[in-house]
Protein backbone atom coordinates (compact mmCIF):
# COMPACT_ATOMS: atom_id res chain seq x y z
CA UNK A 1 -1.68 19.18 17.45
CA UNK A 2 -1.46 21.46 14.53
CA UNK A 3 -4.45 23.31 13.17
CA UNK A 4 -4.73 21.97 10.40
CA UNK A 5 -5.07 18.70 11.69
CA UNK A 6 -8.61 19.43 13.56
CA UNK A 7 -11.09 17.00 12.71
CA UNK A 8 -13.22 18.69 11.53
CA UNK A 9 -10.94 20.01 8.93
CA UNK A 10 -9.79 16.84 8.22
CA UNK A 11 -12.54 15.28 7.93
CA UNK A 12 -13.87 17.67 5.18
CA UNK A 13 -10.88 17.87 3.52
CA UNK A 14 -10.50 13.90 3.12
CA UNK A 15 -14.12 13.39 1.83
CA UNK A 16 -13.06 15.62 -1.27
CA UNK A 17 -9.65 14.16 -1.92
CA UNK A 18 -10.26 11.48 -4.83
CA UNK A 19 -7.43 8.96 -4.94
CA UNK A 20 -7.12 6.32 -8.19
CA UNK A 21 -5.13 2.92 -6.93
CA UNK A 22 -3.72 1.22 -9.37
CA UNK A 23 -1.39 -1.79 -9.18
CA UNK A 24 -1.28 -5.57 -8.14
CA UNK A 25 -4.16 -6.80 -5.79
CA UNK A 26 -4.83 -10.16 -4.39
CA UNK A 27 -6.91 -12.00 -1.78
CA UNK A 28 -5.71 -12.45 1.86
CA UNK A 29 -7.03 -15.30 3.12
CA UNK A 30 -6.63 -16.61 6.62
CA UNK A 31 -7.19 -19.84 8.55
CA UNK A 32 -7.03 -19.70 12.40
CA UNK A 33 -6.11 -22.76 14.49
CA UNK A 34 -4.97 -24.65 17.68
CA UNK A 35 -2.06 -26.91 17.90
CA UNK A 36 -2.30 -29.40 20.21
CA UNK A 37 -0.12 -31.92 18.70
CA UNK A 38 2.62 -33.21 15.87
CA UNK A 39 1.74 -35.21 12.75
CA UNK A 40 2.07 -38.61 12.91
CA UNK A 41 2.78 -38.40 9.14
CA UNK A 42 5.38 -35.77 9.71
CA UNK A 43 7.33 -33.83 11.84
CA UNK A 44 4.82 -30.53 11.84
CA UNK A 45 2.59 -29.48 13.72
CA UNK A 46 -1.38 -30.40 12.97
CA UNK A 47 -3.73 -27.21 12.81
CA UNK A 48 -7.28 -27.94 13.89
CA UNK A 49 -9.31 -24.35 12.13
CA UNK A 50 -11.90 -23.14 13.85
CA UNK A 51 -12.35 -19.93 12.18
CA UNK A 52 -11.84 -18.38 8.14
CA UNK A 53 -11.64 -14.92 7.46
CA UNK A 54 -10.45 -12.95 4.37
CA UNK A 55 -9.05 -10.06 3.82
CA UNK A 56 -8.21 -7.07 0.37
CA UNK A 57 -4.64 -7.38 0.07
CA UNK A 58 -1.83 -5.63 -2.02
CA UNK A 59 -3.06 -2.58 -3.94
CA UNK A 60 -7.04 -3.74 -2.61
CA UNK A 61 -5.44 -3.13 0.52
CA UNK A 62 -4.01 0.65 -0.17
CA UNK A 63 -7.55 1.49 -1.69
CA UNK A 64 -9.64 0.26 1.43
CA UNK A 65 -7.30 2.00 3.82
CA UNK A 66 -7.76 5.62 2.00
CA UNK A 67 -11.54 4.62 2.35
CA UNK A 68 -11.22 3.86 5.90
CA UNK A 69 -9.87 7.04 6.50
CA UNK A 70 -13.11 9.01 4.83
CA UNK A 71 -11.29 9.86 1.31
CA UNK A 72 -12.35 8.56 -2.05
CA UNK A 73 -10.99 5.38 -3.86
CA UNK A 74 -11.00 3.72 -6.90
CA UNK A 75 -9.27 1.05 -7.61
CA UNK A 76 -7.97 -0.69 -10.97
CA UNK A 77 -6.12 -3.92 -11.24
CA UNK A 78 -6.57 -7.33 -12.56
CA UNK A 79 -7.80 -10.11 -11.52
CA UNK A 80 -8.79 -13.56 -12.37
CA UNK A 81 -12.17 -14.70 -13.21
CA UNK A 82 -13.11 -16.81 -10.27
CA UNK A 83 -14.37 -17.02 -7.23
CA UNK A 84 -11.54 -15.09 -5.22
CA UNK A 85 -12.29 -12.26 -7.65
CA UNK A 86 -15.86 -12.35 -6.41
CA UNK A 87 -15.19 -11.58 -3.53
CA UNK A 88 -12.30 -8.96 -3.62
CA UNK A 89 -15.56 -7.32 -5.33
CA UNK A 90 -17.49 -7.92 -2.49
CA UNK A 91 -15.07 -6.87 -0.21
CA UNK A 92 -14.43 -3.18 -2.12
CA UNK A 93 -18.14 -2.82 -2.00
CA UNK A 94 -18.33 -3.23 1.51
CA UNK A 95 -15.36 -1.23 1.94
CA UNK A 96 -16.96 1.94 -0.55
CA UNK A 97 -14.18 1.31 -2.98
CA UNK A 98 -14.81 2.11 -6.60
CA UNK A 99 -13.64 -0.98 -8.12
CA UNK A 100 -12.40 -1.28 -11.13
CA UNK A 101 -11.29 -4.97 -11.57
CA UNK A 102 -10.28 -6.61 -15.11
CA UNK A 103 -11.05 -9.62 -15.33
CA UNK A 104 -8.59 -12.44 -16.96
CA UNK A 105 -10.28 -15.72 -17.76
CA UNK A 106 -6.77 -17.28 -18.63
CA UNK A 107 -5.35 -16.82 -14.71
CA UNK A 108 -6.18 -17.34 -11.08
CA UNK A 109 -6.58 -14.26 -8.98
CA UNK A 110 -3.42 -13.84 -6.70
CA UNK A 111 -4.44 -15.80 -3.10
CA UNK A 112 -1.97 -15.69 0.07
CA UNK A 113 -3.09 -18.23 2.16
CA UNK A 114 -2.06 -18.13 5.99
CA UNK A 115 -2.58 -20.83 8.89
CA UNK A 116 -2.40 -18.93 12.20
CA UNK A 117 -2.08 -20.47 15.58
CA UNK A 118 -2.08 -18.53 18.90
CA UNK A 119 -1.16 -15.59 16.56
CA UNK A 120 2.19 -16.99 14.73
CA UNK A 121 1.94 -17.95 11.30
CA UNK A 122 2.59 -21.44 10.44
CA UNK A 123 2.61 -21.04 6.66
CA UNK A 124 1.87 -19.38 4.18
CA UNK A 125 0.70 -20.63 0.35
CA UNK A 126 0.84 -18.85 -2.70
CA UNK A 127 -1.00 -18.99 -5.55
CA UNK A 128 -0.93 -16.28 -8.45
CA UNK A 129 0.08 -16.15 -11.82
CA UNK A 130 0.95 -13.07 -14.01
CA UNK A 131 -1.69 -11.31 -16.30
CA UNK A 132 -1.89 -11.85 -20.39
CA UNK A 133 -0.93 -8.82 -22.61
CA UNK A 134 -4.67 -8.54 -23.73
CA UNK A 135 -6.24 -7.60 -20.46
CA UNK A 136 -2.96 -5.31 -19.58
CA UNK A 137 -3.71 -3.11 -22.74
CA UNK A 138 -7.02 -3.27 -21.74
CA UNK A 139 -6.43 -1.74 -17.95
CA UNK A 140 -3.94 0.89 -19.61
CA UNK A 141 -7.55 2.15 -21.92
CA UNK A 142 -9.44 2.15 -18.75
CA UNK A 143 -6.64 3.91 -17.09
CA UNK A 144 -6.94 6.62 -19.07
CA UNK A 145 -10.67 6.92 -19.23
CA UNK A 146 -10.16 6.94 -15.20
CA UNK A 147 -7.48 9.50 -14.74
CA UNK A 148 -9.45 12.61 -14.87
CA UNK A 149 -12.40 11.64 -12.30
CA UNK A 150 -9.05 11.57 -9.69
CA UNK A 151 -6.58 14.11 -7.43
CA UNK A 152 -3.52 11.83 -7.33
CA UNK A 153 -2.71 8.57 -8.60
CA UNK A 154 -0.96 5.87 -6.50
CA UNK A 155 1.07 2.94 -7.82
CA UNK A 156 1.10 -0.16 -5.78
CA UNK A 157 4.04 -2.58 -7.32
CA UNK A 158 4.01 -6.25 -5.83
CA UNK A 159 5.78 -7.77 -9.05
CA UNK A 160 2.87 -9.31 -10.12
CA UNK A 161 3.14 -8.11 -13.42
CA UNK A 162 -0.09 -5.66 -13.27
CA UNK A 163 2.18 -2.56 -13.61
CA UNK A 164 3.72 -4.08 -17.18
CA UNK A 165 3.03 -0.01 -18.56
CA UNK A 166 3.73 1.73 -14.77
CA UNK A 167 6.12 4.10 -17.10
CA UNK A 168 3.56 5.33 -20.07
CA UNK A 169 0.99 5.56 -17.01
CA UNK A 170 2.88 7.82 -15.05
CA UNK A 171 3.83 10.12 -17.65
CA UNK A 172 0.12 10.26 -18.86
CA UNK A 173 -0.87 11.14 -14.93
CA UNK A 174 2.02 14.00 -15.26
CA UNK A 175 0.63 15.28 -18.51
CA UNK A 176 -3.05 15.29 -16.99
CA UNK A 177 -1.03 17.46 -13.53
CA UNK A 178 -2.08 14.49 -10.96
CA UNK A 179 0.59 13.70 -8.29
CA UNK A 180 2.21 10.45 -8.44
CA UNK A 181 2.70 7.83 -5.83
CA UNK A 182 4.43 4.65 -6.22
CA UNK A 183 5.14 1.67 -3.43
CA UNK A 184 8.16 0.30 -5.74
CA UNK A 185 9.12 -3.85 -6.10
CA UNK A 186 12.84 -4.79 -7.54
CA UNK A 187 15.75 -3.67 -8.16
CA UNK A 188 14.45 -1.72 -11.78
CA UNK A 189 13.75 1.69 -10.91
CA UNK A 190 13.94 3.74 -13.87
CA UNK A 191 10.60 2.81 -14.54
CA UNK A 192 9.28 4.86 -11.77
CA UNK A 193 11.41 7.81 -13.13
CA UNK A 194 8.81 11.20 -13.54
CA UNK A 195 7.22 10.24 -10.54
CA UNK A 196 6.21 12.76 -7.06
CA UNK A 197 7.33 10.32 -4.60
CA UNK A 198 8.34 6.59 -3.96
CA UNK A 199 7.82 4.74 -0.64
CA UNK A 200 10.74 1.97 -0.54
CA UNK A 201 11.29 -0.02 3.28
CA UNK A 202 14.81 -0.08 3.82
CA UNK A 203 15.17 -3.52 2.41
CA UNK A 204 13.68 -2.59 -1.07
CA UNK A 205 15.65 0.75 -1.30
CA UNK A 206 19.08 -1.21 -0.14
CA UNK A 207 18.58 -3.27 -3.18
CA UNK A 208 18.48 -0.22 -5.40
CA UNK A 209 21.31 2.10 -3.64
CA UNK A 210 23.74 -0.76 -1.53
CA UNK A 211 24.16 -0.58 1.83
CA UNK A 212 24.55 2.57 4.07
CA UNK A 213 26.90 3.11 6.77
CA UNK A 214 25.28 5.87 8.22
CA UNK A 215 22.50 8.71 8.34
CA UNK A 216 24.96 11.04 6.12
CA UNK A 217 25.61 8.05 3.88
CA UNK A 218 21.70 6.93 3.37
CA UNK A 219 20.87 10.50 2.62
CA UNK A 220 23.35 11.03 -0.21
CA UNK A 221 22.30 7.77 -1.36
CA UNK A 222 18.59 8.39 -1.52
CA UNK A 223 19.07 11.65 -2.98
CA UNK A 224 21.70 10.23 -5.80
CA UNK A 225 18.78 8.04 -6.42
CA UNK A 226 15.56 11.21 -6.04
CA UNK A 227 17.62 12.95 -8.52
CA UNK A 228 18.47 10.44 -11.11
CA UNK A 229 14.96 9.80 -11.27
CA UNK A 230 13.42 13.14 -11.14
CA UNK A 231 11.20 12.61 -8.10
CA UNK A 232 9.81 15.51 -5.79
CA UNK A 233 10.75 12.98 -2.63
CA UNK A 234 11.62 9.97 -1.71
CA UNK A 235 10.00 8.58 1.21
CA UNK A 236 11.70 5.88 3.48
CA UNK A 237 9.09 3.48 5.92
CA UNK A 238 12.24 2.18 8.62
CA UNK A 239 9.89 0.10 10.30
CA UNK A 240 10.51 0.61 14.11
CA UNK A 241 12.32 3.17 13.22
CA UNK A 242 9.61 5.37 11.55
CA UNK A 243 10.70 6.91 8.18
CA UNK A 244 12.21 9.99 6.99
CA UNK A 245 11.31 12.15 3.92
CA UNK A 246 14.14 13.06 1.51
CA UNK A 247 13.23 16.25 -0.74
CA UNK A 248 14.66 19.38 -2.41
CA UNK A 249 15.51 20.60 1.17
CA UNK A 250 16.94 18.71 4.51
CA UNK A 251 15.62 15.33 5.27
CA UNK A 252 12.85 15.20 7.74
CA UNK A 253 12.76 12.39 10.13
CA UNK A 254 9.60 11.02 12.33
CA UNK A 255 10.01 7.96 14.83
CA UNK A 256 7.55 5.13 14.57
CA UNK A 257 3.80 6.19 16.22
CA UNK A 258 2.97 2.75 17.32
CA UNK A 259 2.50 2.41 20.78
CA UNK A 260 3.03 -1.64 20.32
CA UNK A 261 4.32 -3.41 17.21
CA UNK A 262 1.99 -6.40 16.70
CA UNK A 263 2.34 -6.87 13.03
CA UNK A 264 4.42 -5.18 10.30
CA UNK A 265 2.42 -6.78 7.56
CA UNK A 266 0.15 -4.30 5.54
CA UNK A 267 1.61 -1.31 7.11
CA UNK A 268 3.20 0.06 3.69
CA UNK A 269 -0.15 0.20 2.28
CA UNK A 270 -1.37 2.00 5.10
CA UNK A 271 1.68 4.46 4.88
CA UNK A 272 1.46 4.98 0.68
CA UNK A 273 -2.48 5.32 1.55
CA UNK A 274 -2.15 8.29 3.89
CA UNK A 275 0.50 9.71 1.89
CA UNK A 276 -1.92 9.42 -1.09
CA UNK A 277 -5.09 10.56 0.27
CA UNK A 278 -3.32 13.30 2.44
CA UNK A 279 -1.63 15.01 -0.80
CA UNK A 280 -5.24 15.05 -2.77
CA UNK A 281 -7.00 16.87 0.30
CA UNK A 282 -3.78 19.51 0.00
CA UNK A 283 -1.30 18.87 2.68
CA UNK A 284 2.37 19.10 2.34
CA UNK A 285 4.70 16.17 2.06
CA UNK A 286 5.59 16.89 5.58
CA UNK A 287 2.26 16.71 6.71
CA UNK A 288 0.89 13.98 4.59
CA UNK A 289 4.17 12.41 6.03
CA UNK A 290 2.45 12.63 9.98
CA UNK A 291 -0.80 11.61 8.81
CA UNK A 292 0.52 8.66 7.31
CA UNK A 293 2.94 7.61 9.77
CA UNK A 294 -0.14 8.00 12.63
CA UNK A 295 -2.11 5.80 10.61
CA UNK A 296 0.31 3.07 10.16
CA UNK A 297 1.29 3.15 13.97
CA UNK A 298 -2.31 2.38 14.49
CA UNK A 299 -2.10 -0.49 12.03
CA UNK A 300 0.63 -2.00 13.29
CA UNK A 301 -0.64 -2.34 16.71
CA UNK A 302 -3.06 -5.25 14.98
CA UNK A 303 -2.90 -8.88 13.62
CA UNK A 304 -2.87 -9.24 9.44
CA UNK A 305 -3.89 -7.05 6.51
CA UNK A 306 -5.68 -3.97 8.77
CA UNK A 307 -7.02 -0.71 7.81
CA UNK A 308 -6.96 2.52 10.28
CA UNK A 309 -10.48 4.35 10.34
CA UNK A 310 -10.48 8.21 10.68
CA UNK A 311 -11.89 8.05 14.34
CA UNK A 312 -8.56 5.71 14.89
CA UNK A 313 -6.55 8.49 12.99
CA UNK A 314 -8.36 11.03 15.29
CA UNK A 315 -7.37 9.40 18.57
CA UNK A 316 -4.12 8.52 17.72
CA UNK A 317 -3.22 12.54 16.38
CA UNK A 318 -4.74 13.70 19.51
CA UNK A 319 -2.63 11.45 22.15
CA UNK A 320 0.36 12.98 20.48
């Protein structure tokens, strides 16, 4: 393990890294269930719950990971003003976030709500509508107010229309000197253009650049594409495959940590988190790139929305 990975080290160096989240959050909720039979009504199965839980999901999700993992969060977003807004407050209190949450009376804060049964989802509901112009001008003053209590600034994009001003707000970080972070959503990337580094999956970034036929093919792609835009890097999460880190010099590869993939879902958060958090306390892309892909191996190895702690982190560098 490298030096500067000790935990002790790490540990200091993560409690002084401040890290401002800013994107689309929502409320994970989750209802756990047997099946023991079909609907008479209709041909699907009947869920009896025995057990509710929730969860911080979206950009909530990136800001109580870098928590987890000892650093400092805030988080800014908008929300609804309801009950589900309640408690994503409650939940980034408990968590030590600094939250940060606009409310809109005009919309419902974003809810995914999932029926589990012997850990496969049966469905999933939506509900979420996109934020009025009023309270986005009003995050984009707050924004601004924010942006010097922070180290680096990450963008978490779910298309939920939070990020309306992504563009003006990352030229503003760039002004102030704070690195830049951005999980993108669509097929619009110019927006993100100025930015230190983007974290598409392979499906997101094969919306952007086409299809690649191979390793020589993706890299001039992604390139093309950190280039065009003027990032430092551009950081691609393969999923089993781990992710590799295009910059100014050769692309830098790392296979998936996870010992056993239990559940993809949440694990970009953790990835853009560590990235995040990692770059504030000092570390290279290279080794903000380990960190990160440690924590989400740990993260995948559990059910839902999860967060990796720093004694998780800990473990997990040490066993490599």
């Amino acid at each position: 393990m490298p030096t500067s990975f000790t935990p002790e080290l790490l540990k200091t160096r993560f409690a002084q890294a401040r890290v401002l989240v800013v994107g689309d959050v929502m409320l994970d909720r989750y209802w756990f269930g047997d099946v023991s039979r079909i609907s008479p009504e209709a041909p699907v199965p009947v869920a009896k719950i025995n057990q509710i839980d929730q969860r911080a999901g979206g950009a909530a999700n990136v800001a109580r990971n870098i928590a987890s993992l000892g650093g400092r969060a805030g988080l800014l977003s908008v929300t609804g003003d309801d009950e589900a807004a309640d408690a994503l407050d409650a939940l980034m209190m408990q968590d030590g976030v600094a939250s940060y949450l606009m409310r809109d009376k005009k919309i419902a804060t974003t809810v995914k709500l999932r029926v589990v049964a012997r850990n496969q989802q049966l469905i999933r509901l939506d509900f979420e509508e996109t934020p009025n112009h009023e309270v986005l001008e009003q995050i984009k003053d707050q924004y601004r107010t924010l942006l010097p209590d922070y180290d680096v600034v990450v963008f978490s994009d779910y298309g939920k229309g939070g990020l309306t001003h992504i563009a003006g707000m990352i030229e503003w970080a760039k002004q102030a000197g704070k690195a830049v972070l951005v999980d993108p959503k669509g097929s619009d990337y110019e927006k993100y253009a100025g930015a230190t580094l983007i974290t598409p999956n392979r499906a997101e970034l094969k919306e952007v650049v086409g299809s690649w036929k191979n390793e020589t093919d993706l890299t001039e792609k992604a390139q093309l594409l950190r280039r065009h835009l003027e990032l430092e890097a551009v950081l691609l999460t393969r999923s089993e495959e781990g992710m590799t880190l295009f910059n100014e010099g050769d692309a830098v590869y790392q296979p998936t940590r996870a010992q056993e993939v239990y559940d993809v879902s949440g694990a970009g958060d953790t990835v853009i988190a560590g990235m995040g958090l990692s770059m504030a306390a000092g570390f290279t892309l290279p080794e903000a790139m380990h960190l990160a892909n440690t924590a989400a191996g740990v993260v995948v190895a559990k059910l839902g929305t999860a967060v990796c702690s720093f004694d998780e982190l800990n473990k997990a560098l040490a066993e490599q």
